[in-house]
C-alpha atoms as a PDB file:
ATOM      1  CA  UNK A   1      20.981  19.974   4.573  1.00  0.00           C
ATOM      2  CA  UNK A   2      20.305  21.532   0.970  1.00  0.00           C
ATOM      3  CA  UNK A   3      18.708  25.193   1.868  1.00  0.00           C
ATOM      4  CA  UNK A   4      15.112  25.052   0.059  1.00  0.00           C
ATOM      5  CA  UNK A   5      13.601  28.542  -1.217  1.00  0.00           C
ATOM      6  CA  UNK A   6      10.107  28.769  -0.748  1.00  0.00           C
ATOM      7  CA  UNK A   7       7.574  30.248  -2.730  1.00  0.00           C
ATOM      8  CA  UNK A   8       6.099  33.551  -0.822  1.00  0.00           C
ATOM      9  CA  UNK A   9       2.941  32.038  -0.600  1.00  0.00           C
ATOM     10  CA  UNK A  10       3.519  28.724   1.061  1.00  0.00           C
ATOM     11  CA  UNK A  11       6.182  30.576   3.483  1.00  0.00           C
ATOM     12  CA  UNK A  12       2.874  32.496   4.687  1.00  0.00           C
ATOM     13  CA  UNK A  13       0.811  29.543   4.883  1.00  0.00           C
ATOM     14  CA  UNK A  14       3.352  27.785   6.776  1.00  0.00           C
ATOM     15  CA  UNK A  15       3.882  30.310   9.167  1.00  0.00           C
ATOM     16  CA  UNK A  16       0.032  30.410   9.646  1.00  0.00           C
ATOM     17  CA  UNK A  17      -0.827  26.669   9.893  1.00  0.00           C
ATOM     18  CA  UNK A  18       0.671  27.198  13.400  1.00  0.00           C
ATOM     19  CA  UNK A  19      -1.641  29.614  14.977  1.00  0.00           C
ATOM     20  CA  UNK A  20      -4.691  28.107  12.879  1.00  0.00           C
ATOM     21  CA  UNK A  21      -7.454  26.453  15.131  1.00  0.00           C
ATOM     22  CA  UNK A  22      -9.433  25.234  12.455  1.00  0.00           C
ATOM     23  CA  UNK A  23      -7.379  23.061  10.418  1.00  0.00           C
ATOM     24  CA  UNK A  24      -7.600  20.151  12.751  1.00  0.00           C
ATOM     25  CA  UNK A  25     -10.140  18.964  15.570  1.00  0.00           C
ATOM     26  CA  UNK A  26     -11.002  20.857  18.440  1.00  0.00           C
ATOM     27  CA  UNK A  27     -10.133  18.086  20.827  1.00  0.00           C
ATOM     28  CA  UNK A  28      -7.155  16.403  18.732  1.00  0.00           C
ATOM     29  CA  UNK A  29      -4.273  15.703  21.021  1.00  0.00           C
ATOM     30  CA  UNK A  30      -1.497  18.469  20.675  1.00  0.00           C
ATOM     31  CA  UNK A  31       0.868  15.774  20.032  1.00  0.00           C
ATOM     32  CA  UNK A  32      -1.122  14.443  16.895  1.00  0.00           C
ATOM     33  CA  UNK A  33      -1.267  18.779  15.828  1.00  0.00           C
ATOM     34  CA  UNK A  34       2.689  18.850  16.243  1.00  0.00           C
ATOM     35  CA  UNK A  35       2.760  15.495  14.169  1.00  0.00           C
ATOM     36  CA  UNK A  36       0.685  17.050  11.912  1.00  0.00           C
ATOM     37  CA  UNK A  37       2.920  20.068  11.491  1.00  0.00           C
ATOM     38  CA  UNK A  38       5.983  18.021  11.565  1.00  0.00           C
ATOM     39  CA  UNK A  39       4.230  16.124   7.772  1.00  0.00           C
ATOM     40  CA  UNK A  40       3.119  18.879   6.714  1.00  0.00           C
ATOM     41  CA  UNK A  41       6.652  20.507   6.949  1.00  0.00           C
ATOM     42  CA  UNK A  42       8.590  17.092   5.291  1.00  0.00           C
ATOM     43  CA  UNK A  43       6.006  17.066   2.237  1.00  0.00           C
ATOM     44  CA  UNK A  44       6.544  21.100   1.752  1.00  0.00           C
ATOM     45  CA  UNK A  45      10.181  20.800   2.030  1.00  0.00           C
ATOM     46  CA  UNK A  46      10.383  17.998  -0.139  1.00  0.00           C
ATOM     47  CA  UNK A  47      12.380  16.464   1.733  1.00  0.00           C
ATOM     48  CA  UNK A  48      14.095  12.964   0.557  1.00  0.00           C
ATOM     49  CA  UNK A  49      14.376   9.702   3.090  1.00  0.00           C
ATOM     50  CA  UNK A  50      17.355  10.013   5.239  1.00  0.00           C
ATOM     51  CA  UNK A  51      17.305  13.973   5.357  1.00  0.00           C
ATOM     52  CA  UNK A  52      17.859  14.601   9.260  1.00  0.00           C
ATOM     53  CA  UNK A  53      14.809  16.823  11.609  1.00  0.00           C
ATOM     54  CA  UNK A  54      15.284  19.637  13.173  1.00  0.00           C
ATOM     55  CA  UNK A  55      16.490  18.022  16.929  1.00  0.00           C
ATOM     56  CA  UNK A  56      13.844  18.388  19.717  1.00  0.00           C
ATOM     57  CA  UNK A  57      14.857  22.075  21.439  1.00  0.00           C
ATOM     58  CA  UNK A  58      14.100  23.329  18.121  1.00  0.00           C
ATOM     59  CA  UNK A  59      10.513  21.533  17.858  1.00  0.00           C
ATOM     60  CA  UNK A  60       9.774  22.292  21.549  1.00  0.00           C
ATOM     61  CA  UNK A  61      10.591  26.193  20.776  1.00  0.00           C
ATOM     62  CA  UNK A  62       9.338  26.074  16.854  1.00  0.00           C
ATOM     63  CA  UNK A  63       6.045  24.589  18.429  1.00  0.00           C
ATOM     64  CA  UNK A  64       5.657  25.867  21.850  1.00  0.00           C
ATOM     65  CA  UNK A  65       4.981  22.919  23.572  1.00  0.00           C
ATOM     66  CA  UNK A  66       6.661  20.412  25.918  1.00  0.00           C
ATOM     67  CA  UNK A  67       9.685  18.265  25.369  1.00  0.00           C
ATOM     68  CA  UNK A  68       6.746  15.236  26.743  1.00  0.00           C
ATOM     69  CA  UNK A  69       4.762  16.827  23.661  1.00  0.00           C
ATOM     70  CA  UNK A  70       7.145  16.770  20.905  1.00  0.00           C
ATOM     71  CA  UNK A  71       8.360  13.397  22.019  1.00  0.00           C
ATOM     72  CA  UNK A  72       5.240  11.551  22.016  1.00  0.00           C
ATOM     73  CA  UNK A  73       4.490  13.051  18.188  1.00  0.00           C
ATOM     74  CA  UNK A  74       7.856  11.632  17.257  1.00  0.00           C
ATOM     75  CA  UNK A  75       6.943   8.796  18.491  1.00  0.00           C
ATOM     76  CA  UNK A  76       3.392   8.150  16.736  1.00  0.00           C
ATOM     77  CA  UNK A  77       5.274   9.233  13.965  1.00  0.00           C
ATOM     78  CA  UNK A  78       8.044   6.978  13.893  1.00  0.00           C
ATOM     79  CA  UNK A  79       4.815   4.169  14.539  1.00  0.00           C
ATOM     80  CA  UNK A  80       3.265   5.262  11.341  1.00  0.00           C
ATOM     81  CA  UNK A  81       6.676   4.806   8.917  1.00  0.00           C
ATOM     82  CA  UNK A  82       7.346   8.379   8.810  1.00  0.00           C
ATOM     83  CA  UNK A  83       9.888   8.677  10.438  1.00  0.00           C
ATOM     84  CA  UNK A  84      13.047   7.214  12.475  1.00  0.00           C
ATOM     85  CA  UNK A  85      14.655   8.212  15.554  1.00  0.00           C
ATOM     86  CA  UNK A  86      18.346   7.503  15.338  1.00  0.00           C
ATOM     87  CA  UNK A  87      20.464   7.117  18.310  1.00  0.00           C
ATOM     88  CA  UNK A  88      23.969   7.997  19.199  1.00  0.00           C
ATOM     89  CA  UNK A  89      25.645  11.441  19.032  1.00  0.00           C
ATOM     90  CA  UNK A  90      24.321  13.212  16.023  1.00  0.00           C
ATOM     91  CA  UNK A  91      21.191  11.284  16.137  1.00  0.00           C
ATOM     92  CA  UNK A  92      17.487  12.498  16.260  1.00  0.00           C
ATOM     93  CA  UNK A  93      14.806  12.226  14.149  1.00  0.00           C
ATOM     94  CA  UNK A  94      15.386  11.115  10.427  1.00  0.00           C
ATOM     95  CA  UNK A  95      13.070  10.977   7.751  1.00  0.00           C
ATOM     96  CA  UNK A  96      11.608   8.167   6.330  1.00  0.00           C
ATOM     97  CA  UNK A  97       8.259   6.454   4.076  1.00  0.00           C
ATOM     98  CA  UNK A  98       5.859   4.293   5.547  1.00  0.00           C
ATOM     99  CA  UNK A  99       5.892   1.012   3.460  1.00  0.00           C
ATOM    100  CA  UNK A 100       3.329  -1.317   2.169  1.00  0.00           C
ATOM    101  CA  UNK A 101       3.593  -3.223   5.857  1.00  0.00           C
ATOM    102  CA  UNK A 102       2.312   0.090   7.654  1.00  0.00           C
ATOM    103  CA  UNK A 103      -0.700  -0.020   5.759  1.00  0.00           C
ATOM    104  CA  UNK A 104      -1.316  -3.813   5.833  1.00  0.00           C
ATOM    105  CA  UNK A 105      -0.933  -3.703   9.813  1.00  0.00           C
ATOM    106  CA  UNK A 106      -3.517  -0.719  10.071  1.00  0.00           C
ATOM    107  CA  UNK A 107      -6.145  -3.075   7.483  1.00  0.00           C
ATOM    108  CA  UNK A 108      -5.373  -6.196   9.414  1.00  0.00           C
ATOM    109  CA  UNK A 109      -5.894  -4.482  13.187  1.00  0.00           C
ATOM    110  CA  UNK A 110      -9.377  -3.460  11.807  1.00  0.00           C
ATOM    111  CA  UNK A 111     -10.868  -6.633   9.934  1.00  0.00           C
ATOM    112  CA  UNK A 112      -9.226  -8.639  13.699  1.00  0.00           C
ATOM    113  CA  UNK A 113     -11.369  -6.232  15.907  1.00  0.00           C
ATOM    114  CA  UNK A 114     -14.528  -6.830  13.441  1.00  0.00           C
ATOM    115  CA  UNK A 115     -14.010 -10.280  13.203  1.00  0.00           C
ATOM    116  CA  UNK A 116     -13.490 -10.889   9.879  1.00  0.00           C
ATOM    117  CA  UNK A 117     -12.586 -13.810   8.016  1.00  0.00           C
ATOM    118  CA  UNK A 118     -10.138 -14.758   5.615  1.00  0.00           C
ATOM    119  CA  UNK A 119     -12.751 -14.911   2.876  1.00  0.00           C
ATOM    120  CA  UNK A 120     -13.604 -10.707   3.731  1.00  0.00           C
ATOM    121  CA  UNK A 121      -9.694 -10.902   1.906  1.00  0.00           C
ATOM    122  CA  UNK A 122     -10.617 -12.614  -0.981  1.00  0.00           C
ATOM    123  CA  UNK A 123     -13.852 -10.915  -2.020  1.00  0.00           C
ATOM    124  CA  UNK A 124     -11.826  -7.681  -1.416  1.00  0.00           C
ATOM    125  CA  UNK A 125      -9.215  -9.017  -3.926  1.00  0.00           C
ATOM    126  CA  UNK A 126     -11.837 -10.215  -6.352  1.00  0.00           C
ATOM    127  CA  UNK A 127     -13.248  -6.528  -6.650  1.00  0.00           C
ATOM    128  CA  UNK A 128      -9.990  -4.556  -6.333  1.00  0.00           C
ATOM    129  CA  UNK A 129      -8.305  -6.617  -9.052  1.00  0.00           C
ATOM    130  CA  UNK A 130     -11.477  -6.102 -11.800  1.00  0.00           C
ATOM    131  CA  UNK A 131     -11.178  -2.523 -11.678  1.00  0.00           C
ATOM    132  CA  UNK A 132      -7.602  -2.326 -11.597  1.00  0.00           C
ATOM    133  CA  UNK A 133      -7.839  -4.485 -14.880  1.00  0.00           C
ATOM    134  CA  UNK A 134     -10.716  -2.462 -16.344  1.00  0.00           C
ATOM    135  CA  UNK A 135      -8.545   1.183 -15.629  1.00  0.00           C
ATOM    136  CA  UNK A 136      -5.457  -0.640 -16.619  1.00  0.00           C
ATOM    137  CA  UNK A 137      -6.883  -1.006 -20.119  1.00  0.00           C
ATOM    138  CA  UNK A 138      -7.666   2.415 -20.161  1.00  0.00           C
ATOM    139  CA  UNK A 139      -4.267   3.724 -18.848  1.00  0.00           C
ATOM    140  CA  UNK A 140      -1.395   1.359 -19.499  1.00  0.00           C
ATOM    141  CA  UNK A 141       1.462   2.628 -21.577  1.00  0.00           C
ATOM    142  CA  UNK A 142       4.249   0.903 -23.395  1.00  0.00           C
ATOM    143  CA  UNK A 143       6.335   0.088 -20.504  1.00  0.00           C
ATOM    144  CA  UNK A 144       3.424  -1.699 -18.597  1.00  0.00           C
ATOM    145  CA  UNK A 145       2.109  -3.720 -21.773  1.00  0.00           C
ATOM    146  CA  UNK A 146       6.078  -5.114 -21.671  1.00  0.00           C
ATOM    147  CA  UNK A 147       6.180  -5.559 -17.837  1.00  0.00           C
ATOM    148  CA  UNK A 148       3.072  -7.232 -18.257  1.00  0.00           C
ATOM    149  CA  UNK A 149       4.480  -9.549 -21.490  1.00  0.00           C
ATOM    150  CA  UNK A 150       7.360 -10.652 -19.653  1.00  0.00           C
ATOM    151  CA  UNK A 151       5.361 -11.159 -16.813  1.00  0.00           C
ATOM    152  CA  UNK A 152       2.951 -13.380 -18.119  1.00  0.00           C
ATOM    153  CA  UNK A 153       5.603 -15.479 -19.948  1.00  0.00           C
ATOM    154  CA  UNK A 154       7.179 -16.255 -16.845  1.00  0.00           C
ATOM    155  CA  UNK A 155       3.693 -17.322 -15.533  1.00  0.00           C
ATOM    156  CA  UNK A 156       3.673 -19.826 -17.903  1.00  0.00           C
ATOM    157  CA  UNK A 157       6.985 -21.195 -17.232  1.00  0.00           C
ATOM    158  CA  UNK A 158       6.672 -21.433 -13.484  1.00  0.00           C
ATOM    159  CA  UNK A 159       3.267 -23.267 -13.527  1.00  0.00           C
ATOM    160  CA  UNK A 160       5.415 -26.408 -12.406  1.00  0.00           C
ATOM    161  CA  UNK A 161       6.406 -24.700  -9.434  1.00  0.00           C
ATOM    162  CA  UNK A 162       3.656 -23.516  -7.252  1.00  0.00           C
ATOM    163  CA  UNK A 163       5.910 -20.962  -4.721  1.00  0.00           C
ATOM    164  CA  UNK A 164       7.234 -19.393  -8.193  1.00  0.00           C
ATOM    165  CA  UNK A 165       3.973 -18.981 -10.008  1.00  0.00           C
ATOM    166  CA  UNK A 166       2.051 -17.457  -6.870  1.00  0.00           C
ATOM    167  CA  UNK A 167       4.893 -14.719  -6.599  1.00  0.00           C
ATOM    168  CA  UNK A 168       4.300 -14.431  -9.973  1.00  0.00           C
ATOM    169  CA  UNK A 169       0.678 -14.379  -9.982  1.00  0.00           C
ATOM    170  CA  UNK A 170       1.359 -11.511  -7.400  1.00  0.00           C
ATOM    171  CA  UNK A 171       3.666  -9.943  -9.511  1.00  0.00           C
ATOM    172  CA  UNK A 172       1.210  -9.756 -12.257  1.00  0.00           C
ATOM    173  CA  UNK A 173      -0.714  -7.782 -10.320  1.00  0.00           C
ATOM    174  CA  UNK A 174       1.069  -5.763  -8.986  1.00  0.00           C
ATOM    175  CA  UNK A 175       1.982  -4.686 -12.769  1.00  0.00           C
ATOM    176  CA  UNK A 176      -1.792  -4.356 -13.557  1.00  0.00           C
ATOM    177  CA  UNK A 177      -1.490  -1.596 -10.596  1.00  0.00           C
ATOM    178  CA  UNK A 178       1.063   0.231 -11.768  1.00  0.00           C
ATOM    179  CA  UNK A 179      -0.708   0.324 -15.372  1.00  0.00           C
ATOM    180  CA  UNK A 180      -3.978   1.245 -14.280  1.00  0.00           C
ATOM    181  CA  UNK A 181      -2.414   4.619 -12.509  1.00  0.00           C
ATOM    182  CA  UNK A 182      -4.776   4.344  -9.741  1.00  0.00           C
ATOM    183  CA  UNK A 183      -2.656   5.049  -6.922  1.00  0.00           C
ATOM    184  CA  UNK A 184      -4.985   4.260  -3.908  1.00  0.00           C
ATOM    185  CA  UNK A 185      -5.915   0.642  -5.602  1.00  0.00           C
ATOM    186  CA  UNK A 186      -2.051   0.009  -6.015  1.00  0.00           C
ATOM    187  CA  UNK A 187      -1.402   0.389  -2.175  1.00  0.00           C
ATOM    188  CA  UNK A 188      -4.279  -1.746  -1.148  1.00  0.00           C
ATOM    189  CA  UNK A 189      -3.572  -4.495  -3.611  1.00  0.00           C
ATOM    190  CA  UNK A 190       0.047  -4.899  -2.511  1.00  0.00           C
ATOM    191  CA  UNK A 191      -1.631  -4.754   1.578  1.00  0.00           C
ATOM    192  CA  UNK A 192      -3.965  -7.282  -0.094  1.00  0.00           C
ATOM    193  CA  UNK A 193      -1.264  -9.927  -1.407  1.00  0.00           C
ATOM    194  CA  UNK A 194       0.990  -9.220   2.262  1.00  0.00           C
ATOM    195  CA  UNK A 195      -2.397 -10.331   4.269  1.00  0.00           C
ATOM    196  CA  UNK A 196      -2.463 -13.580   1.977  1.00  0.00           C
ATOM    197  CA  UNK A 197       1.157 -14.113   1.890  1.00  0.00           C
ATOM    198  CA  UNK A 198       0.709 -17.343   4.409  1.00  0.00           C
ATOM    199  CA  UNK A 199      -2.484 -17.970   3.388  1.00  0.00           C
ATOM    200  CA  UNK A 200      -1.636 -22.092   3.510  1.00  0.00           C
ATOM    201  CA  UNK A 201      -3.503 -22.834  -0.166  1.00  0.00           C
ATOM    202  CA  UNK A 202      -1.527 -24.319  -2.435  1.00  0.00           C
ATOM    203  CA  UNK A 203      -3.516 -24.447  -6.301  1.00  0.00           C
ATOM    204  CA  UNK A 204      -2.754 -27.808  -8.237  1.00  0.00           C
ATOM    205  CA  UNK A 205      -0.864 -28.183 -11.494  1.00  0.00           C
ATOM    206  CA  UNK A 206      -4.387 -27.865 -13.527  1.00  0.00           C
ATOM    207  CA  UNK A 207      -5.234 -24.653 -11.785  1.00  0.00           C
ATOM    208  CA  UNK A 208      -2.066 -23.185 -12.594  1.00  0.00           C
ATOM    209  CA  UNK A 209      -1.712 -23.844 -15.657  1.00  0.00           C
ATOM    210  CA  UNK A 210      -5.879 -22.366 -16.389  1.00  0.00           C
ATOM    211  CA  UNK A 211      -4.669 -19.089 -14.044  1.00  0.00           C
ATOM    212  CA  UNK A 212      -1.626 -18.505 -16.724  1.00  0.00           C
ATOM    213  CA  UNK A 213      -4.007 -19.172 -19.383  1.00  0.00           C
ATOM    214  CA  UNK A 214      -6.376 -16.658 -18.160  1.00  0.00           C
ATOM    215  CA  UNK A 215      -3.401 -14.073 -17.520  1.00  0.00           C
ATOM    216  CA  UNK A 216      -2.880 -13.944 -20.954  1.00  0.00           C
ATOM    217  CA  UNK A 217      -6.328 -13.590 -22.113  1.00  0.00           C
ATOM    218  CA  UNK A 218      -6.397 -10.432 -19.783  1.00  0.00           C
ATOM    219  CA  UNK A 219      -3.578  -9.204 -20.945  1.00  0.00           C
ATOM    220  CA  UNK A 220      -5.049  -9.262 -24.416  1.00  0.00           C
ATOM    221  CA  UNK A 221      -8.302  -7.364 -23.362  1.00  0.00           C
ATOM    222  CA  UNK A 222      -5.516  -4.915 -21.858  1.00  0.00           C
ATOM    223  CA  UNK A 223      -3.482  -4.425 -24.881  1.00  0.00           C
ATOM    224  CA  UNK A 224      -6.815  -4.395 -26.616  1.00  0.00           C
ATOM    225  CA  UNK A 225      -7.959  -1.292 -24.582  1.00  0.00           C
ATOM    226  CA  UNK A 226     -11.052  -3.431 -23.894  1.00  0.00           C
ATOM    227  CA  UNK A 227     -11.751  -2.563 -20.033  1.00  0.00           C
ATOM    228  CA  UNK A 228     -14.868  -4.314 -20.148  1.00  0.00           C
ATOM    229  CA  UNK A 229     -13.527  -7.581 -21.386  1.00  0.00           C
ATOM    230  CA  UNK A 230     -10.958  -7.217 -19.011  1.00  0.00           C
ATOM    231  CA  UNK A 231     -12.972  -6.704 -16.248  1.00  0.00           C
ATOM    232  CA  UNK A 232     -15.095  -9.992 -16.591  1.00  0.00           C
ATOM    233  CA  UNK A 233     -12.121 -12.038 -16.792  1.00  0.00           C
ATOM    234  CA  UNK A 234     -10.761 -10.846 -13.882  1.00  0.00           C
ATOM    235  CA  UNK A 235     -13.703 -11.708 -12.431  1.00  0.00           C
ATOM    236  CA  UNK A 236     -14.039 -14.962 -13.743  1.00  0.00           C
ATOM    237  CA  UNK A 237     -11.074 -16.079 -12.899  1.00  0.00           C
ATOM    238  CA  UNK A 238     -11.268 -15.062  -9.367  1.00  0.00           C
ATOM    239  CA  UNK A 239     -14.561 -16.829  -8.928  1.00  0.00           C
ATOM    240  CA  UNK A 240     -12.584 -19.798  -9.600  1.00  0.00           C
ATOM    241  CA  UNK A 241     -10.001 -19.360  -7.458  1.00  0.00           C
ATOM    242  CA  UNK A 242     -12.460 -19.181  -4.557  1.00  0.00           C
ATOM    243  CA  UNK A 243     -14.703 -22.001  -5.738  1.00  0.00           C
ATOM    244  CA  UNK A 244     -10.807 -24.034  -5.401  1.00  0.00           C
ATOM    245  CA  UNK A 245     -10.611 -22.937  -2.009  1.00  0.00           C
ATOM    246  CA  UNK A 246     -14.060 -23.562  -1.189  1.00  0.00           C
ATOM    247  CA  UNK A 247     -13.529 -27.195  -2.512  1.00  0.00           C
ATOM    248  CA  UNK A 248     -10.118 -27.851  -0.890  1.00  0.00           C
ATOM    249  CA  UNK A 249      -9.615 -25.911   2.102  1.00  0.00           C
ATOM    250  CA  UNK A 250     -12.959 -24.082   3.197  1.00  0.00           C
ATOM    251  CA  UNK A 251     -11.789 -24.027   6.803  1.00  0.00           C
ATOM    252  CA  UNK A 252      -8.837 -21.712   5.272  1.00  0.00           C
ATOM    253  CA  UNK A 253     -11.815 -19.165   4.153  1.00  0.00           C
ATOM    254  CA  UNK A 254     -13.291 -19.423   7.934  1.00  0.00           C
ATOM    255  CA  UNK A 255      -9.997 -18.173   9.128  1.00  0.00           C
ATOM    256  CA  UNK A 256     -10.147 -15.204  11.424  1.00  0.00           C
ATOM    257  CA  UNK A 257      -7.719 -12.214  10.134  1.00  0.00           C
ATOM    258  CA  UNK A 258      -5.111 -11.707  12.382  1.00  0.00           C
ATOM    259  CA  UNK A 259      -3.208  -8.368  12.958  1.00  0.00           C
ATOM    260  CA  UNK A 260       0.073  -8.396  10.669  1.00  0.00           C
ATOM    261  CA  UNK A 261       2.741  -6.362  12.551  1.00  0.00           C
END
């Protein structure tokens, strides 16, 4: 491993966060405090995907805590994405990025236990997707108004083919979320699309060909840096694509959310 040289003052914080009481809930499990540490220590190391952890004995006497301990915070971490434990001689614990699917499952578990319906989804997508149209009109730079261009072109071609323009549609907006530099928005979107990925709805030829209509029109307001404009459209055509579902499959919008592992 690369040796890293710390600044002074983040080589005294990090010796500190140990012995610190009131960075993290009195009654938080010393597992989820060692997990804590073990973050806090990838992100201020900077260290890259694949880079290798210190093994256990070194986290047990690092830490002060029990091989039980250190073991079950490598565990909830390898849960969460952010890590891997790899097996074999010369294994341990590896590090790694939680993916879109990590989020998705943790949305999905929640709308399950509160009952939520597959329509909860789409209103969710109907408000994300205005604002990330609105802030992409504000923020988008060359590179996104091309990604967007060629994306939208291809939106018109694949309107005969429904699997191609819905992973296009998708794609489109995934774009919009890259423009619109909102971060946060960008992750949920993408969760978004994964919990309607087998949704079951498949839009007809006229509906298709109105949604890659409409993707352009956006994408003007975009270009335009009209956030407003771009906003209502969004809207609008959102409000049709649920007044489709409501008309041909409304038992699809009754759908209870399962959890997506």
């Amino acid at each position: 491993m690369a040796n890293y040289v710390r600044p002074d003052h983040i080589e005294s914080a990090r010796v500190n966060k140990y012995t610190m009481q009131d960075t993290a809930p009195a009654n938080e499990r010393a597992a989820i405090k060692i997990a804590r540490d073990i973050v806090g220590d990838i992100q201020e190391r900077a260290l890259r995907p694949g880079t290798k952890l210190d093994p256990e004995h070194v986290m047990i006497q690092k830490f002060g805590v029990s091989r039980a301990t250190v073991r079950e915070a490598l565990r909830f971490l390898e849960l969460q994405g952010t890590l891997r434990i790899k097996a074999g001689p010369g294994g341990g614990p590896v590090v790694s990025v939680p993916d879109i699917d990590n989020l998705t499952s943790a949305i999905s578990l929640q709308l399950q236990f509160a009952n939520a319906s597959f329509k909860t989804v789409l209103d969710a997508r109907r408000s994300v997707y205005s604002s990330l149209v609105a802030e992409a009109a504000e923020n988008a730079d060359h590179q996104d108004l091309v990604n967007l261009r060629n994306c939208v072109e291809r939106l018109k071609e694949a309107v005969s083919d429904p699997d191609e323009h819905t992973r296009e549609a998708r794609r489109f907006y995934e774009l919009i979320a890259t423009a619109s530099k909102n971060l946060v928005l960008g992750f949920l979107v993408n969760a978004l699309h994964r919990m309607s990925q087998h949704s079951g709805i498949v839009f007809d030829l006229d509906h298709r060909r109105a949604h890659a209509k409409n993707s352009r029109l956006i994408l003007d307001a975009i270009e335009a840096g009209e956030s407003e404009a771009a906003r209502l459209m969004s809207q609008r055509m959102h409000s049709a694509a649920k007044r489709y579902w409501e008309k041909h499959a409304p038992e699809l919008l009754e759908m209870p959310v399962s959890w997506i592992t």
